[in-house]
Protein backbone atom coordinates (compact mmCIF):
# COMPACT_ATOMS: atom_id res chain seq x y z
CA UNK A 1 4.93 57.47 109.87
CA UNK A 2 5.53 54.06 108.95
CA UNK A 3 7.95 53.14 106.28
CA UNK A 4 7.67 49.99 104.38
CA UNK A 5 9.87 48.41 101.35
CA UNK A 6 7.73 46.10 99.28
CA UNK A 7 8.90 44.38 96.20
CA UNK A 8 6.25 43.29 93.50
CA UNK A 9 7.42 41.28 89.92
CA UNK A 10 11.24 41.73 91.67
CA UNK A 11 11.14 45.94 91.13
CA UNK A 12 11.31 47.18 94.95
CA UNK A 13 9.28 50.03 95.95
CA UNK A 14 9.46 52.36 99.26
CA UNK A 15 6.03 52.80 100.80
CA UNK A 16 5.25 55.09 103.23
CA UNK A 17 1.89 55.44 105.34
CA UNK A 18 1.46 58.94 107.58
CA UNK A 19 -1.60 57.67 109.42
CA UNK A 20 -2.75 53.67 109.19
CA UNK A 21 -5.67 54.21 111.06
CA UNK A 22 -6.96 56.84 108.94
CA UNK A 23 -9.82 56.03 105.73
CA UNK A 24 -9.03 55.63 103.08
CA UNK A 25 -5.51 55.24 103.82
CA UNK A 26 -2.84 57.72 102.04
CA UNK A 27 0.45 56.13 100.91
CA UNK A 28 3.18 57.47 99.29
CA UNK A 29 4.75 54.67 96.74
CA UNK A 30 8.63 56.25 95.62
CA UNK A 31 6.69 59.93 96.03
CA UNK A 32 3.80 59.41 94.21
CA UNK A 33 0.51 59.62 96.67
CA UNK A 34 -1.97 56.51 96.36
CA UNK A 35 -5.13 56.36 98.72
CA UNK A 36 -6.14 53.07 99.87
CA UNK A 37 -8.98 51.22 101.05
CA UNK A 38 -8.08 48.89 103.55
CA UNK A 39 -10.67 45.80 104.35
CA UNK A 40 -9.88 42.97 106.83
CA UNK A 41 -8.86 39.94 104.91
CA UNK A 42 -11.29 37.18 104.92
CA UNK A 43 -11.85 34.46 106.98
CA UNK A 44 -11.62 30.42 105.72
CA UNK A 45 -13.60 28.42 107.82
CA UNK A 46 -11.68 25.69 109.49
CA UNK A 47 -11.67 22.50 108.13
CA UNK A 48 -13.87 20.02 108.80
CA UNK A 49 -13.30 17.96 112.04
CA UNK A 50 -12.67 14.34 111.11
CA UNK A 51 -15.48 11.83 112.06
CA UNK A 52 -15.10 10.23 115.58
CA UNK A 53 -14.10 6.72 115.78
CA UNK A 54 -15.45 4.69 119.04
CA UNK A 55 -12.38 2.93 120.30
CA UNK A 56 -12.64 0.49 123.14
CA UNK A 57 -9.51 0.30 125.42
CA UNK A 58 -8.47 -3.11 126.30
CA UNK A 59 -9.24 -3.65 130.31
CA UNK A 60 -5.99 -2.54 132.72
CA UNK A 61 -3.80 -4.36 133.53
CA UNK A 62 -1.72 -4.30 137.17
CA UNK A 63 1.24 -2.99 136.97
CA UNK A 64 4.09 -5.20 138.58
CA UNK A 65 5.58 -3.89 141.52
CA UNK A 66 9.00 -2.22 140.79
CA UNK A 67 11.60 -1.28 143.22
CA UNK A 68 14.35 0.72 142.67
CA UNK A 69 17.70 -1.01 142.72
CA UNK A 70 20.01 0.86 144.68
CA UNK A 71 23.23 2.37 142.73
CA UNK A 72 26.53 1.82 144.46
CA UNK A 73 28.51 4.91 145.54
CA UNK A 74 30.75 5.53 142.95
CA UNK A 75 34.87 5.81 143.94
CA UNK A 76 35.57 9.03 144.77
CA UNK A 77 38.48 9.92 142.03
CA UNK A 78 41.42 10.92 143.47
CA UNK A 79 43.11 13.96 140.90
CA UNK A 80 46.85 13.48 140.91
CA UNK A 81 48.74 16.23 139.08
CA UNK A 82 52.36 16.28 137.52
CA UNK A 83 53.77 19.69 138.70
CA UNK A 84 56.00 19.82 135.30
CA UNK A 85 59.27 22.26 134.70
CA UNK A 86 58.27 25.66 133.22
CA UNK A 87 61.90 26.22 131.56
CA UNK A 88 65.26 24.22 131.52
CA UNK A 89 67.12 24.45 134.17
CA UNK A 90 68.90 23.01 137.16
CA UNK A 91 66.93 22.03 140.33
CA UNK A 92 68.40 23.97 143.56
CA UNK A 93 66.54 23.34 146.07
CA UNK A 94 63.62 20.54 146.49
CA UNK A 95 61.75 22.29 149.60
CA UNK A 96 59.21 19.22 150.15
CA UNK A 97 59.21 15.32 150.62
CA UNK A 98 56.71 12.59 149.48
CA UNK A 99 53.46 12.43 151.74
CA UNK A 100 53.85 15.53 152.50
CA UNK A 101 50.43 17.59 152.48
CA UNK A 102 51.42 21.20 150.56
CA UNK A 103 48.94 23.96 150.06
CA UNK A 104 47.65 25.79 147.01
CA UNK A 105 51.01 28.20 146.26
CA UNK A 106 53.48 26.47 148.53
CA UNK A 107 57.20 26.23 147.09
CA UNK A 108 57.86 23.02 146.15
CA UNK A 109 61.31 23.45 144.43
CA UNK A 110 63.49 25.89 143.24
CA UNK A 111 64.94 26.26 139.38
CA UNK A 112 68.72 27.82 138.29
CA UNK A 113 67.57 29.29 134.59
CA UNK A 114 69.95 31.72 133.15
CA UNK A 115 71.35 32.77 136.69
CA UNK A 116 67.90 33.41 138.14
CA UNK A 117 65.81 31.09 140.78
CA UNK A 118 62.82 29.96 140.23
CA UNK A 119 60.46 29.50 142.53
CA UNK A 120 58.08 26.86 141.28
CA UNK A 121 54.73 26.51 143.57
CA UNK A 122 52.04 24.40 143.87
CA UNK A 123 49.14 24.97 141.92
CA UNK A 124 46.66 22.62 143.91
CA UNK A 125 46.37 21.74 148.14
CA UNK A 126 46.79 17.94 148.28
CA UNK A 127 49.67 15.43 148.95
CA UNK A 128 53.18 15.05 146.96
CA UNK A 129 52.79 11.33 145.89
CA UNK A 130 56.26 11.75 143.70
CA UNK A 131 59.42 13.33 143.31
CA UNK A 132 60.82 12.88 139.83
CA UNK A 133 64.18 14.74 140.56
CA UNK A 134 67.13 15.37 142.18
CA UNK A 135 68.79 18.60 143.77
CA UNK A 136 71.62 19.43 140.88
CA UNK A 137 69.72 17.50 138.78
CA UNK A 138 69.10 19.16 134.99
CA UNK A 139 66.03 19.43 133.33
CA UNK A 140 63.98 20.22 130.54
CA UNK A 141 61.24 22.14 129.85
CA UNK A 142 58.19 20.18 130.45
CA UNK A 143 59.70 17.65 132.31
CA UNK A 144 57.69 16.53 135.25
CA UNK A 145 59.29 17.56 138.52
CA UNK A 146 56.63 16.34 141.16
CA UNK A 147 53.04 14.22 141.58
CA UNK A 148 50.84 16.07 143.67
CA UNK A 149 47.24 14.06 144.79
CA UNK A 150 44.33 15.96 145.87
């Protein structure tokens, strides 16, 4: 059963067909049974093409040769990251020295916060290209402790 909601002059009405292939076919319009009879809707003919119009292309013309220009390699970018200070604190230990080559997790320093150390690691491989700090050294948070180039 199909159910349909069709709205005529903005009143809505709930239409429901059993059998659509069925002749005449049987609705039911809000529970009231109406049959149907159900012809294809007609065809319009298309419209008429518009008349052809003789164009005559202008003779070709050579193309000039064209050669690529060649693009220059662009610089590879070299990504250096500040490693900054996750909390204030006081810098214990500095585990690593400029040029050095540190992997992805490697300690780099050590942070005093509250009585606790804090380990703080790399988070890329690459080269330290700075250190901003000193062992005993206080910082805040955000403050960059290290340059690290990829």
């Amino acid at each position: 059963m199909s159910v349909f909601y069709v709205t005529v002059h903005g009143k809505q009405y709930t239409v429901e067909i059993p059998d659509v292939r069925t002749r005449p076919v049987r609705a039911i319009v809000d529970g009231e049974v109406i049959e149907v009879d159900v012809a294809p809707a007609p065809t319009t003919a298309p419209p008429p093409a518009p008349a052809a119009v003789a164009v005559t292309a202008p003779a070709p013309v050579a193309a000039p040769e064209i050669r690529p220009t060649p693009i220059p390699a662009a610089p590879v970018a070299t990504a250096v990251e500040e490693i900054k200070a996750p909390l204030p604190g006081t810098v214990v230990s500095i585990s690593v020295s400029v040029g050095e080559s540190v992997t992805h997790g490697q300690e780099l320093c050590v942070l005093e916060a509250m009585k606790m150390n804090n380990p703080i690691r790399a988070n890329q491989a690459g080269v330290i290209r700075k250190i901003f700090v000193t062992v005993g050294q206080q910082v805040q948070h955000g403050a960059p402790l290290m340059a690290i180039e990829a």
